[in-house]
N, C-alpha and C. Protein backbone atom coordinates (compact mmCIF):
# COMPACT_ATOMS: atom_id res chain seq x y z
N UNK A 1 0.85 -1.18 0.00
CA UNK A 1 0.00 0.00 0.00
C UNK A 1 0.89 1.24 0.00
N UNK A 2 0.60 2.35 -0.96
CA UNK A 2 1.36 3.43 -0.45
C UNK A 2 0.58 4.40 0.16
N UNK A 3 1.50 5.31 0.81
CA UNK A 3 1.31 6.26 1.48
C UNK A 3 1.93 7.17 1.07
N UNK A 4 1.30 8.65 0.81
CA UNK A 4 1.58 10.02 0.45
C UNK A 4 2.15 10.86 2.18
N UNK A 5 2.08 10.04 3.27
CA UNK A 5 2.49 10.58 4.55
C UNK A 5 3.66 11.46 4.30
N UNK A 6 4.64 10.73 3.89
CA UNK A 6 5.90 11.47 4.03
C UNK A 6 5.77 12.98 2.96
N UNK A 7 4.90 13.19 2.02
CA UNK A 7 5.02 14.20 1.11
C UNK A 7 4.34 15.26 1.82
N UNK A 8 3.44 15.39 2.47
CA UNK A 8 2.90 16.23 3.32
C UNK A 8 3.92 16.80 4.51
N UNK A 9 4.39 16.01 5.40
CA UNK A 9 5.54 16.59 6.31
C UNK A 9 6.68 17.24 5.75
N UNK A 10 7.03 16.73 4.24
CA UNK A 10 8.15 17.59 3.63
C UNK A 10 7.60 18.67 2.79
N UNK A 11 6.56 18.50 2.44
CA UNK A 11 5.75 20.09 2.06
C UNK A 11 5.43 20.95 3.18
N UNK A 12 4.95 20.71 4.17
CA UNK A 12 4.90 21.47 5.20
C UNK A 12 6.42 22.18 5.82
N UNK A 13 7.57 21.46 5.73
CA UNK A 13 8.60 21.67 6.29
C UNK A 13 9.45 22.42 5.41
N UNK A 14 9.03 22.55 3.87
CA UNK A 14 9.07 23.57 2.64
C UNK A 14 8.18 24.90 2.67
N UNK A 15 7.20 24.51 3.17
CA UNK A 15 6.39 25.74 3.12
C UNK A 15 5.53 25.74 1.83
N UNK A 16 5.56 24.68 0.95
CA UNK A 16 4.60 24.78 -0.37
C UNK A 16 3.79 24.06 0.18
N UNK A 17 2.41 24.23 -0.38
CA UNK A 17 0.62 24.48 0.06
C UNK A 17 -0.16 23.68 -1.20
N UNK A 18 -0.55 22.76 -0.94
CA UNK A 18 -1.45 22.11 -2.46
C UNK A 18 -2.07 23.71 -3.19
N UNK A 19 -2.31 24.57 -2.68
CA UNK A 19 -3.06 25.54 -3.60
C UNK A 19 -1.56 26.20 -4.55
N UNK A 20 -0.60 26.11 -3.99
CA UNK A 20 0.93 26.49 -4.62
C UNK A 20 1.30 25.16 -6.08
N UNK A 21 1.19 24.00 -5.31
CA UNK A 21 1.40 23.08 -6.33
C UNK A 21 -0.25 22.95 -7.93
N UNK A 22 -1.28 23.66 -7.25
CA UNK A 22 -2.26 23.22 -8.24
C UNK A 22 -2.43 25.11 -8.50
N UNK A 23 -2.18 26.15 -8.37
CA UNK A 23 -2.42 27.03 -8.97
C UNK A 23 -0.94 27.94 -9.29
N UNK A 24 0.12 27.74 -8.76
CA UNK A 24 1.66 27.97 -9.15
C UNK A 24 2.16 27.09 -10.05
N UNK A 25 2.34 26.27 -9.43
CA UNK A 25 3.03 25.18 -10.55
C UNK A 25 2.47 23.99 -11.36
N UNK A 26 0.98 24.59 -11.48
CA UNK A 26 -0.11 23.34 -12.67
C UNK A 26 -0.15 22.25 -12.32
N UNK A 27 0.34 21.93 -11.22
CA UNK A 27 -0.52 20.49 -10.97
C UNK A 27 -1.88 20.26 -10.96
N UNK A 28 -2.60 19.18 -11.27
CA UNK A 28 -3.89 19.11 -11.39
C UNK A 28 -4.88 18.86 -10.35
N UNK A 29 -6.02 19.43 -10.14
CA UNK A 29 -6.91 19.42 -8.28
C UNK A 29 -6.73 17.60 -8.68
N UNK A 30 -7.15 16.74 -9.79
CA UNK A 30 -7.24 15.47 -9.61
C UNK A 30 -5.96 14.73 -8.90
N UNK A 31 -4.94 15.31 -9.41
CA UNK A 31 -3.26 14.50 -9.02
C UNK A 31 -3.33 14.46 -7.34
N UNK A 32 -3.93 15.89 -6.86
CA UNK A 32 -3.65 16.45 -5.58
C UNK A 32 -4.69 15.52 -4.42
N UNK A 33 -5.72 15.07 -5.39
CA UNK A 33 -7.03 14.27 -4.86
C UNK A 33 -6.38 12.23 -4.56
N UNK A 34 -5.68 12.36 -5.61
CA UNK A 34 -4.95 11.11 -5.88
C UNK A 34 -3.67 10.77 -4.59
N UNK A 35 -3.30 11.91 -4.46
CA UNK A 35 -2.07 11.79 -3.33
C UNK A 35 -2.98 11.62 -2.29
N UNK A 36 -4.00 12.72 -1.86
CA UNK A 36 -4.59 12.73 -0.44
C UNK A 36 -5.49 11.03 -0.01
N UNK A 37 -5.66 10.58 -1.27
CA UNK A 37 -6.49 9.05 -1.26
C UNK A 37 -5.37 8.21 -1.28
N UNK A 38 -3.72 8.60 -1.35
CA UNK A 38 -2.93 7.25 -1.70
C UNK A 38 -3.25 6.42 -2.86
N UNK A 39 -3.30 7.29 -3.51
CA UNK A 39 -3.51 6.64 -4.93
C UNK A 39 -2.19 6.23 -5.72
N UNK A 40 -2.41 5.62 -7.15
CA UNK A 40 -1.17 5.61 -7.48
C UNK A 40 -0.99 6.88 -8.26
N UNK A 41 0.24 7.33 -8.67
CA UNK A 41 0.45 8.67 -9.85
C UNK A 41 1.84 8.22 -10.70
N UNK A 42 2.19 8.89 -11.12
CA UNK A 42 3.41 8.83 -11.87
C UNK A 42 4.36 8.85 -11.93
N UNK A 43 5.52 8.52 -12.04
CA UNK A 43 7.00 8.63 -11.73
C UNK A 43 6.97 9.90 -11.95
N UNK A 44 6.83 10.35 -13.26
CA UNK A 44 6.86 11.48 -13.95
C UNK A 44 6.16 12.57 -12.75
N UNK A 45 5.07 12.60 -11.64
CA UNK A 45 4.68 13.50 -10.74
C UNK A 45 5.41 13.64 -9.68
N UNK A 46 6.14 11.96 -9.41
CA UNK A 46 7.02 12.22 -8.60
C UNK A 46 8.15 13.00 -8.59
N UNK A 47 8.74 12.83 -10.02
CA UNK A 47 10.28 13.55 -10.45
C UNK A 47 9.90 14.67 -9.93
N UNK A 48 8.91 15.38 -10.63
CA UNK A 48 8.29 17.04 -10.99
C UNK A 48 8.26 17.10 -8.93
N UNK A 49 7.81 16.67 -8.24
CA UNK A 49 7.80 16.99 -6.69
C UNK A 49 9.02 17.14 -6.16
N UNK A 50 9.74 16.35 -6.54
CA UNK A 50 11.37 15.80 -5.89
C UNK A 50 12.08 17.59 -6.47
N UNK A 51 11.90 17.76 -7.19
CA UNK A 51 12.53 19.29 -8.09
C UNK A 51 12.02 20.65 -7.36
N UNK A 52 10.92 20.30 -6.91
CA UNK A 52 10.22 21.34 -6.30
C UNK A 52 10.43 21.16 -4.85
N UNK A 53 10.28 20.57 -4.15
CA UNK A 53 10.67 20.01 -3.00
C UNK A 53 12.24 19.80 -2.87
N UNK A 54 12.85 19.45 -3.65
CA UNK A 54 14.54 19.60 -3.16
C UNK A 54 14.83 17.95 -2.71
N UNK A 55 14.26 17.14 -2.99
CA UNK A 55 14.06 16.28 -2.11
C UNK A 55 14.25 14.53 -2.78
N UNK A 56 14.11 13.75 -2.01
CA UNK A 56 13.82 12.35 -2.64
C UNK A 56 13.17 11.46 -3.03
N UNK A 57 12.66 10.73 -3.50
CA UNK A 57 11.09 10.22 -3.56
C UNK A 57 10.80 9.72 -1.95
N UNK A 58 12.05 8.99 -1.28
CA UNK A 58 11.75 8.84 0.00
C UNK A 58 10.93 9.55 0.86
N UNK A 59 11.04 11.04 0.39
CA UNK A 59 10.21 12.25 1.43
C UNK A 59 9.05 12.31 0.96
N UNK A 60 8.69 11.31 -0.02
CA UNK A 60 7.43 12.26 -0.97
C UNK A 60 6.53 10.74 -0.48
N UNK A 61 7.13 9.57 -0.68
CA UNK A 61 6.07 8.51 -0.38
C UNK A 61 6.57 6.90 -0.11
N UNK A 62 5.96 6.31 1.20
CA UNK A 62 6.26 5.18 1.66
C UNK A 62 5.44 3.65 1.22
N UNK A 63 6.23 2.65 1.14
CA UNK A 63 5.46 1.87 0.98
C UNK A 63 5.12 0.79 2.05
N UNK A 64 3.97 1.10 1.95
CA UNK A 64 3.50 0.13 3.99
C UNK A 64 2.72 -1.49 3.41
N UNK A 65 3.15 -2.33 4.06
CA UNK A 65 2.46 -3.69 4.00
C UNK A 65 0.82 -3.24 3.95
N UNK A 66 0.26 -4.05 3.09
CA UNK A 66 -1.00 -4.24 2.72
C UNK A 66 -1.93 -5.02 4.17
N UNK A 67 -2.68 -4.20 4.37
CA UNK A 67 -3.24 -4.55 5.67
C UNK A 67 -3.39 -6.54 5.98
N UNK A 68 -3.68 -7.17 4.55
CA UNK A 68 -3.40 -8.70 4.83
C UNK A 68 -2.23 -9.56 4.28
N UNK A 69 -1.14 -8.65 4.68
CA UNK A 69 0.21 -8.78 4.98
C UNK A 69 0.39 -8.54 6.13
N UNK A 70 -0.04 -7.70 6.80
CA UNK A 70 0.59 -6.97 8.17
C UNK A 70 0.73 -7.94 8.96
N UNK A 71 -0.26 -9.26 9.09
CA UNK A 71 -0.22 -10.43 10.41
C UNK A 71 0.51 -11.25 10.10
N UNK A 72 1.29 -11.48 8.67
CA UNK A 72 1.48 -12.63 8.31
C UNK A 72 2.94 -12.89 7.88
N UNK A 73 3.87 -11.56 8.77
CA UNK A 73 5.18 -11.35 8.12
C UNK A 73 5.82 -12.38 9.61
């Protein structure tokens, strides 16, 4: 399962604002809807974050065991 957790604490700790990434730098309200649900997106959205953010994909998103994995490691 992923998680968008880590992209939020390193946007916050940047100071860029989903209204910065979807009305500054054209990201789309859907992409921004997609992160907040843990959805999947694109390498290609990731690169474009990592550039803007300064950062690694590490900061931007984790990958957590699938809830029927979690009992069975």
């Amino acid at each position: 399962m992923l998680s968008y957790g880590p992209l939020w604490k390193t946007m916050k700790n940047r100071k860029i604002t989903t209204y910065t990434l979807i009305y500054k730098l054209g990201f789309s309200a859907n992409t921004i809807t997609s992160l907040r649900r843990n959805k999947s997106i694109t390498l290609y959205t990731v690169e474009r974050l990592c550039k803007i953010l300064d950062c690694t994909p590490n900061d931007i998103v984790e990958i957590l065991p699938d809830e029927d994995e979690a009992g069975n490691g």
